[in-house]
N, C-alpha and C. Protein backbone atom coordinates (compact mmCIF):
# COMPACT_ATOMS: atom_id res chain seq x y z
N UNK A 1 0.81 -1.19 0.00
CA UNK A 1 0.00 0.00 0.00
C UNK A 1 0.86 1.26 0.00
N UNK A 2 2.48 1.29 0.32
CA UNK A 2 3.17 2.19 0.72
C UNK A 2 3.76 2.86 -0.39
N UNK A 3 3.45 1.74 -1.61
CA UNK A 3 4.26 1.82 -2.74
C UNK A 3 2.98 2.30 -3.55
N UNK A 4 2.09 2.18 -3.68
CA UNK A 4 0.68 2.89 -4.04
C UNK A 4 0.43 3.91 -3.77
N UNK A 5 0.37 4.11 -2.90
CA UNK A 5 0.44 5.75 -1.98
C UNK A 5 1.64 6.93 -2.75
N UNK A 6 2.90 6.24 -2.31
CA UNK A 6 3.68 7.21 -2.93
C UNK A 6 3.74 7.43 -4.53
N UNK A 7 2.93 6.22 -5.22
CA UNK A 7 2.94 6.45 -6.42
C UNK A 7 1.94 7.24 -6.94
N UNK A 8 0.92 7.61 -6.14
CA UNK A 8 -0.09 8.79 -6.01
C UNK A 8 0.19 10.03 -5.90
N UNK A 9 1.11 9.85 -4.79
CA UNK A 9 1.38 11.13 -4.39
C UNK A 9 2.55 11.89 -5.77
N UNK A 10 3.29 11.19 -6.80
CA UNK A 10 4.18 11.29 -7.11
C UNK A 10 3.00 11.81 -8.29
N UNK A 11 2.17 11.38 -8.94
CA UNK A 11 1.12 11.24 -10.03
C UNK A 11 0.55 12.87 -10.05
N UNK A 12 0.75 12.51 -8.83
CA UNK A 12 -0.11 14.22 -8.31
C UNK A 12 0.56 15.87 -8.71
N UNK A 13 1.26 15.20 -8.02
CA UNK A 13 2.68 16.18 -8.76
C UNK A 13 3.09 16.64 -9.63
N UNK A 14 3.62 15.50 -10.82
CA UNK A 14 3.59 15.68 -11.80
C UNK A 14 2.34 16.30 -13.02
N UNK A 15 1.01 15.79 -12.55
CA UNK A 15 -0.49 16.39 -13.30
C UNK A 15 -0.73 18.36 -12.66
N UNK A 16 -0.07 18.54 -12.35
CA UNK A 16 0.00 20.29 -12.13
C UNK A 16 1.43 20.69 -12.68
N UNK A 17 1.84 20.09 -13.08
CA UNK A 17 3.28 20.67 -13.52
C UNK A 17 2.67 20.57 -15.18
N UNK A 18 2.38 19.66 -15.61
CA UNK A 18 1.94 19.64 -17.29
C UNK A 18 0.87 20.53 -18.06
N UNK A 19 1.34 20.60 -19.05
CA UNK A 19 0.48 21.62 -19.93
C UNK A 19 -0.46 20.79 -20.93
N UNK A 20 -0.13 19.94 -21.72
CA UNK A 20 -0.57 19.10 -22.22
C UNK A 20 -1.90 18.26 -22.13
N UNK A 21 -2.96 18.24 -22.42
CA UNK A 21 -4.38 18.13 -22.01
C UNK A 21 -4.56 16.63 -21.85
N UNK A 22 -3.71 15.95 -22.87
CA UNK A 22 -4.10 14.81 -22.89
C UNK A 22 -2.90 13.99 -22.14
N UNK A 23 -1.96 14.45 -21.90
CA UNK A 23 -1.48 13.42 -20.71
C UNK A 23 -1.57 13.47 -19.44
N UNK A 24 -2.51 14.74 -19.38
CA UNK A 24 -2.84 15.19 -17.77
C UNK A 24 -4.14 14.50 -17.64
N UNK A 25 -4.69 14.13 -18.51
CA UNK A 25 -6.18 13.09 -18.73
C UNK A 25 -5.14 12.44 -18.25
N UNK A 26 -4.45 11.41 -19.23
CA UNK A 26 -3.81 10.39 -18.55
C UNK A 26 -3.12 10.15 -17.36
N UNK A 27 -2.60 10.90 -16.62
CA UNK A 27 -2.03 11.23 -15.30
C UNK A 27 -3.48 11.34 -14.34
N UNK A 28 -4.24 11.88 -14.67
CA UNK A 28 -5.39 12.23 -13.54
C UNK A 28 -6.50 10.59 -13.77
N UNK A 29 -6.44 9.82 -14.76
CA UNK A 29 -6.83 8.25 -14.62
C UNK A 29 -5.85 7.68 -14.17
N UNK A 30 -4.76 7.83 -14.20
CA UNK A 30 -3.94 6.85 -13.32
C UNK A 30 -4.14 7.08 -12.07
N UNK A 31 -3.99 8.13 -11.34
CA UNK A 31 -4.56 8.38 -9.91
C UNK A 31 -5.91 8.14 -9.47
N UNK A 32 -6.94 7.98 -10.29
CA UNK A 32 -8.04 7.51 -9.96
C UNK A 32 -8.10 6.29 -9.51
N UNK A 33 -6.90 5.63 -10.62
CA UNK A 33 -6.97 4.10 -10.81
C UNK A 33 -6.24 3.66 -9.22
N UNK A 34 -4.95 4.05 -9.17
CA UNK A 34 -4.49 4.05 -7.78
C UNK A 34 -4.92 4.20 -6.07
N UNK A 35 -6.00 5.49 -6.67
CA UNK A 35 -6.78 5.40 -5.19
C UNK A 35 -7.92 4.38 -5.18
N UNK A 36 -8.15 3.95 -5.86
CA UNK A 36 -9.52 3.08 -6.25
C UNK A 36 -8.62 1.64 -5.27
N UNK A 37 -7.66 1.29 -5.91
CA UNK A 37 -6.50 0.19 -5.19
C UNK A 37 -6.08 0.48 -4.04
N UNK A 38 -6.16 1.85 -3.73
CA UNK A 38 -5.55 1.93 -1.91
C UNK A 38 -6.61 2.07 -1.43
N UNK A 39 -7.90 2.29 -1.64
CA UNK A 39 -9.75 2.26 -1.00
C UNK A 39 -10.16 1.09 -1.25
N UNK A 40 -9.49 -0.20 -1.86
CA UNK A 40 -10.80 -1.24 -2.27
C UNK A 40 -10.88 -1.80 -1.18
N UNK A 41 -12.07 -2.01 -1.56
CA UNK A 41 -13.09 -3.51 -0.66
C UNK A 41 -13.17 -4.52 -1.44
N UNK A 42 -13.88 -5.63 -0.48
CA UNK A 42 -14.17 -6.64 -1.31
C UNK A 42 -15.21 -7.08 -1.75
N UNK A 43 -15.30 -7.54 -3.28
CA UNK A 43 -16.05 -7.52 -4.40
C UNK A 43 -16.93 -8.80 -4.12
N UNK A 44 -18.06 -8.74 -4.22
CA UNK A 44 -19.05 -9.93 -4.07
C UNK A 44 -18.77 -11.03 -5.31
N UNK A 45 -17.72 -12.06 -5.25
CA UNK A 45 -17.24 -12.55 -6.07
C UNK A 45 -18.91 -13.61 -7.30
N UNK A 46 -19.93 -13.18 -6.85
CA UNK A 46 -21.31 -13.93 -7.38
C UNK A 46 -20.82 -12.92 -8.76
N UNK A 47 -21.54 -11.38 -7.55
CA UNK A 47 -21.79 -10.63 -8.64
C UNK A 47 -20.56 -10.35 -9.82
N UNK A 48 -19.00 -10.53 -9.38
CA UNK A 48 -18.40 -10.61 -10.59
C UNK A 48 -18.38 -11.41 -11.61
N UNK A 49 -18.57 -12.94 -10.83
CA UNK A 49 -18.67 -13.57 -11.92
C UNK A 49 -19.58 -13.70 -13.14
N UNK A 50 -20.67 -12.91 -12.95
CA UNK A 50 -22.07 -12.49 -14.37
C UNK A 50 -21.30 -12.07 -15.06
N UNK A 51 -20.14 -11.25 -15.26
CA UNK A 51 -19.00 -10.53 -15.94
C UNK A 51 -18.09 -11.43 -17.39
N UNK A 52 -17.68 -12.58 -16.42
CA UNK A 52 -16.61 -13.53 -16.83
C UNK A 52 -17.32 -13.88 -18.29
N UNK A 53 -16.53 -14.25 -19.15
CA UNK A 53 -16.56 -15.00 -20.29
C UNK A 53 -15.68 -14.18 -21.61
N UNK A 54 -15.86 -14.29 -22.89
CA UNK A 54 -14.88 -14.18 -23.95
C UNK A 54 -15.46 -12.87 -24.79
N UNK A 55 -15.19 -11.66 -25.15
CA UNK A 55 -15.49 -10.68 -25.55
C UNK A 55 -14.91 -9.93 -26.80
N UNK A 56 -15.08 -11.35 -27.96
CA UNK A 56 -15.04 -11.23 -29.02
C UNK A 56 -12.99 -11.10 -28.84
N UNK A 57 -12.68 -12.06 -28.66
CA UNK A 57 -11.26 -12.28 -28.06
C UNK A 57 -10.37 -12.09 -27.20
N UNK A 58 -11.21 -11.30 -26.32
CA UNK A 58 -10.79 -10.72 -25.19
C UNK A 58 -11.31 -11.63 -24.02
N UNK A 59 -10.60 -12.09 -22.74
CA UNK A 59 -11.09 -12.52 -21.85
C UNK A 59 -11.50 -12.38 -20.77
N UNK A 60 -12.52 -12.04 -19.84
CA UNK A 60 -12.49 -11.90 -18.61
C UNK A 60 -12.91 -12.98 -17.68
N UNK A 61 -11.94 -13.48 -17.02
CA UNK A 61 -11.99 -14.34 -15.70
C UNK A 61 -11.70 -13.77 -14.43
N UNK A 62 -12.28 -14.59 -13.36
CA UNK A 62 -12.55 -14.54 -12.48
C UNK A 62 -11.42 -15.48 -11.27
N UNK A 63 -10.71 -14.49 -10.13
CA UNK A 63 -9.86 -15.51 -10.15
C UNK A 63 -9.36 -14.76 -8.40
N UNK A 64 -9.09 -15.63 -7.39
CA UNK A 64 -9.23 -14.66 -6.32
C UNK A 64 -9.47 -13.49 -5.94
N UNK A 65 -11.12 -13.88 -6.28
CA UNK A 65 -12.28 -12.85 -6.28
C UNK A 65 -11.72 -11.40 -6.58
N UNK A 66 -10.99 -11.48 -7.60
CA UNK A 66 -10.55 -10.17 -8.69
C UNK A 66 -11.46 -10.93 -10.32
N UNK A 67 -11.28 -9.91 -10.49
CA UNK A 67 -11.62 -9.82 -12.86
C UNK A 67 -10.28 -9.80 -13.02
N UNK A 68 -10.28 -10.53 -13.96
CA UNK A 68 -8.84 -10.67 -14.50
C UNK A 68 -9.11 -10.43 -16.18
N UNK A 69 -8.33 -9.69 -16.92
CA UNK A 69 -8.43 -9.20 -18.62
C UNK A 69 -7.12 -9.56 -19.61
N UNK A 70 -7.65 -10.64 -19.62
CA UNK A 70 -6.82 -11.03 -20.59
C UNK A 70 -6.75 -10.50 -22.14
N UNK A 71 -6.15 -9.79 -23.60
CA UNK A 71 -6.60 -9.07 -24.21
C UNK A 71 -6.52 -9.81 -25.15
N UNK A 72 -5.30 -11.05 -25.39
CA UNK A 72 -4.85 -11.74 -26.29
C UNK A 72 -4.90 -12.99 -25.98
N UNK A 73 -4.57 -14.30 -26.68
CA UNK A 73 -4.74 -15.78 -26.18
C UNK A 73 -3.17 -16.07 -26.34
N UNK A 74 -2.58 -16.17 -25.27
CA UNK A 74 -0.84 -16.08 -25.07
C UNK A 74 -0.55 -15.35 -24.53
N UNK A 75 -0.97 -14.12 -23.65
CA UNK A 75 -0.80 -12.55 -23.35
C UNK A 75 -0.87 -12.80 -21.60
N UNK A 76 -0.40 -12.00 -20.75
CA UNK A 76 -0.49 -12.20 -19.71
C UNK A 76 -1.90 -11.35 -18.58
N UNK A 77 -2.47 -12.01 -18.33
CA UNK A 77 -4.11 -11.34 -18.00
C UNK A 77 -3.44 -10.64 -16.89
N UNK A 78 -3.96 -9.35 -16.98
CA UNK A 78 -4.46 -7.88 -15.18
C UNK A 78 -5.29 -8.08 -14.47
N UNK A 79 -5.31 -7.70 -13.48
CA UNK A 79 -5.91 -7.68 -12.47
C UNK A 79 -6.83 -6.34 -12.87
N UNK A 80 -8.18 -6.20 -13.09
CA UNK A 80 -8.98 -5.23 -12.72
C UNK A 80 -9.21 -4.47 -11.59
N UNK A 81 -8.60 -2.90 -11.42
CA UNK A 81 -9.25 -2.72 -10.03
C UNK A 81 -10.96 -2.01 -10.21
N UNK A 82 -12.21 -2.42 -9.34
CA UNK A 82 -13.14 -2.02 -9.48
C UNK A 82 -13.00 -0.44 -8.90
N UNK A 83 -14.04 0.08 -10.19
CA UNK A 83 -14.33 1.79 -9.70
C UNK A 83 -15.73 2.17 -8.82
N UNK A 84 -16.57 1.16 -8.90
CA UNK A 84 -17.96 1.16 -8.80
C UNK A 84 -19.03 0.65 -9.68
N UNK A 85 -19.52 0.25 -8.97
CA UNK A 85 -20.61 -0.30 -10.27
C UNK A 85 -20.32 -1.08 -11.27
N UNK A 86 -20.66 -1.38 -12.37
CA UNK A 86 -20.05 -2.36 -13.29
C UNK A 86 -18.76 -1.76 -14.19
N UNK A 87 -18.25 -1.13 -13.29
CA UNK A 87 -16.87 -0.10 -14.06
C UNK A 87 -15.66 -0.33 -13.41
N UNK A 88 -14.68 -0.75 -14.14
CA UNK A 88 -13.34 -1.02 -13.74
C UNK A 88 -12.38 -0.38 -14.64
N UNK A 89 -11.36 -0.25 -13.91
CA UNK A 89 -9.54 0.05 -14.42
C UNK A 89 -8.46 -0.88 -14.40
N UNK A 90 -8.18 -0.51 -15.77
CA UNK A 90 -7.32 -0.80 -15.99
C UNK A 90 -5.83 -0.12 -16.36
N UNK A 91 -5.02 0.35 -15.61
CA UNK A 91 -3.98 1.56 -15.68
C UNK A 91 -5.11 2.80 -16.00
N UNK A 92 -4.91 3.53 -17.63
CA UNK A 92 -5.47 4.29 -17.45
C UNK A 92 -7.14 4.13 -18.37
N UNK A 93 -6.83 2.52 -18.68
CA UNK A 93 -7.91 2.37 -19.52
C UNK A 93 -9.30 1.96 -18.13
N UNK A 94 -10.46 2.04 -18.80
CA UNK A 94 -11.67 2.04 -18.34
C UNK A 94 -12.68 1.12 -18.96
N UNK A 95 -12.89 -0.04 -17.88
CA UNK A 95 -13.59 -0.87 -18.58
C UNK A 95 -15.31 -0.85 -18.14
N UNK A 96 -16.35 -0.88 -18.99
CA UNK A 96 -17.69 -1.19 -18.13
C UNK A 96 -18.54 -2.01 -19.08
N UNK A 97 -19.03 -3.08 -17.77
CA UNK A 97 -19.71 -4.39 -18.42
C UNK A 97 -21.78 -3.51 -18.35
N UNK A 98 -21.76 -4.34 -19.17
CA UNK A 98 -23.52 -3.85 -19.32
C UNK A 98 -24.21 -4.64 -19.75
N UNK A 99 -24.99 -5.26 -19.38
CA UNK A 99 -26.39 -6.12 -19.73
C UNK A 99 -27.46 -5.28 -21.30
N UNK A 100 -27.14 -5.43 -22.32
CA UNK A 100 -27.44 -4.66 -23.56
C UNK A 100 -28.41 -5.81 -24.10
N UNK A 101 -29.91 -5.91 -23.91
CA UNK A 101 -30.90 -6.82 -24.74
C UNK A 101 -30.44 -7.81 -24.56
N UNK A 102 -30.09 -8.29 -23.01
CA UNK A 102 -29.81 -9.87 -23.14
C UNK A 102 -28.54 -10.19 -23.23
N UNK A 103 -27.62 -9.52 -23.58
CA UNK A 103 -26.21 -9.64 -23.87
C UNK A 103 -25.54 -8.96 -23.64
N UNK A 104 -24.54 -9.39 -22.88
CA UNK A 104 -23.50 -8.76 -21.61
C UNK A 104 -22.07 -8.22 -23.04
N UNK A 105 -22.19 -6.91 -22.35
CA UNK A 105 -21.42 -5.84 -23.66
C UNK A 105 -20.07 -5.46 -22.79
N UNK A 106 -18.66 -5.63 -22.99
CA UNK A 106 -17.62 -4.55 -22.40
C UNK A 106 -17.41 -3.62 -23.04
N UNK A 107 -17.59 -2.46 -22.68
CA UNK A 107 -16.83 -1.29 -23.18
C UNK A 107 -15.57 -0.58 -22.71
N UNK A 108 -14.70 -0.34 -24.08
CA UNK A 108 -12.95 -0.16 -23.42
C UNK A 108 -12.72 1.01 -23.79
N UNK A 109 -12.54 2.25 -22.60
CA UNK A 109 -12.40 3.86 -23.26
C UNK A 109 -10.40 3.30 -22.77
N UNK A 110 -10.26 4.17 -23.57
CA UNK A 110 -8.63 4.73 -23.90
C UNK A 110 -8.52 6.10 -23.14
N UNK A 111 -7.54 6.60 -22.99
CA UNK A 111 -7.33 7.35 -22.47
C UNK A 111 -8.01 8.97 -22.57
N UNK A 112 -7.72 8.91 -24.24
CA UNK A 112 -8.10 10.07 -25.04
C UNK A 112 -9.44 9.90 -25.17
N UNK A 113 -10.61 8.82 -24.57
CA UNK A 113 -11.79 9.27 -24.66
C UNK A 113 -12.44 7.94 -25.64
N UNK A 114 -11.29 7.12 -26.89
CA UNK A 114 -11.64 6.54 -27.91
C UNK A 114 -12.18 5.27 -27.28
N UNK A 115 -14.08 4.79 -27.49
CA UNK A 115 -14.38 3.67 -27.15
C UNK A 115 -14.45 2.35 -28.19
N UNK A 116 -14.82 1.15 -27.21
CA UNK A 116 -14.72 0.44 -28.52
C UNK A 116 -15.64 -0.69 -27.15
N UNK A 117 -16.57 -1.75 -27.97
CA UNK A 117 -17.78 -2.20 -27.57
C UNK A 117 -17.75 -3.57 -27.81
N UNK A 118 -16.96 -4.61 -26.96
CA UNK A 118 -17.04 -5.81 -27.41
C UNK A 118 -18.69 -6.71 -27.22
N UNK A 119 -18.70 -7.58 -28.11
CA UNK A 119 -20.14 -8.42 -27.20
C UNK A 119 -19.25 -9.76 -27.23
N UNK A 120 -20.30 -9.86 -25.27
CA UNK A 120 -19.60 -11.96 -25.26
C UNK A 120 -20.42 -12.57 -26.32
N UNK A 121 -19.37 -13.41 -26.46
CA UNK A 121 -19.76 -14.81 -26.95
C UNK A 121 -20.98 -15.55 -26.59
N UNK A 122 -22.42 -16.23 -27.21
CA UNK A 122 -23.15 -16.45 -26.65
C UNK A 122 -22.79 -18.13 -25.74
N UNK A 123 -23.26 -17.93 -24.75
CA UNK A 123 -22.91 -19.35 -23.99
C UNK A 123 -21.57 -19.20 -23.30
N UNK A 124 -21.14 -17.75 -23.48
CA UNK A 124 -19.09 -17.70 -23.06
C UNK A 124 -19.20 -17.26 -21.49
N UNK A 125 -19.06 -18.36 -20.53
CA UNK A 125 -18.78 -18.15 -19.31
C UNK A 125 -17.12 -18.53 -19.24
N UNK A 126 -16.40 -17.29 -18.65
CA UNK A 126 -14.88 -17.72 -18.59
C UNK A 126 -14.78 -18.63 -17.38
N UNK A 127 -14.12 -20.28 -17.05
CA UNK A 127 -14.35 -21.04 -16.19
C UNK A 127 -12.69 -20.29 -14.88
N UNK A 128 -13.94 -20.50 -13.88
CA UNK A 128 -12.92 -20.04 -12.75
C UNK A 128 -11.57 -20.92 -12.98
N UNK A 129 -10.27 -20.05 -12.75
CA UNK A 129 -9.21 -20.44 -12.29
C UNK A 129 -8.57 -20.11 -11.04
């Protein structure tokens, strides 16, 4: 937590020193993302798992009661930290799951704002590891 903290505090710092709009976006989601990790609680591992399954090649599992995002098949899966609600981080990316007509949708904003809208797989529950 000590190493989280100061990496906040360091984040902080640096996002008032910059001029630049869009890496101070990016600097001010990384600190979101960070305090979100030095405030968490723990996640009702039921309700994450409605989440889990394959998102048009992307993976999300479920795995000491964290989301885990795998992006590629060979790639090494993250740890999600939750923001609230069906919305998570990832560094400075932003993930949120949604129930869309029956079918569970992720959406992945980028830093600069750019989204992109996977749908699961029908029948794609990712199996706990």
């Amino acid at each position: 937590q000590a190493l989280v903290a100061a990496h906040v505090a360091a984040l902080k710092t640096i996002v008032t020193s910059t001029t630049d709009a869009g890496r101070a976006r990016t600097l001010r989601l990384l600190i979101e993302t960070n305090e979100a990790r030095l405030h968490a609680t723990a996640e009702n591992p039921a309700r994450l798992a409605q989440f889990t399954g394959t998102y048009e090649g992307r993976t999300v599992t479920l795995r000491d009661e964290k989301l885990w995002y795998l992006r590629r098949s060979g790639g090494l899966s993250e740890a999600l930290t939750p923001l609230g609600d069906d919305s998570f981080a990832l560094a400075s990316l932003r993930l949120r799951f949604a129930d869309s007509k029956g079918s569970m949708t992720l959406t992945v904003e980028q830093a600069d704002g750019t989204q992109i809208t996977f749908v699961r797989g029908p029948g794609s529950t990712a199996p706990p590891r």
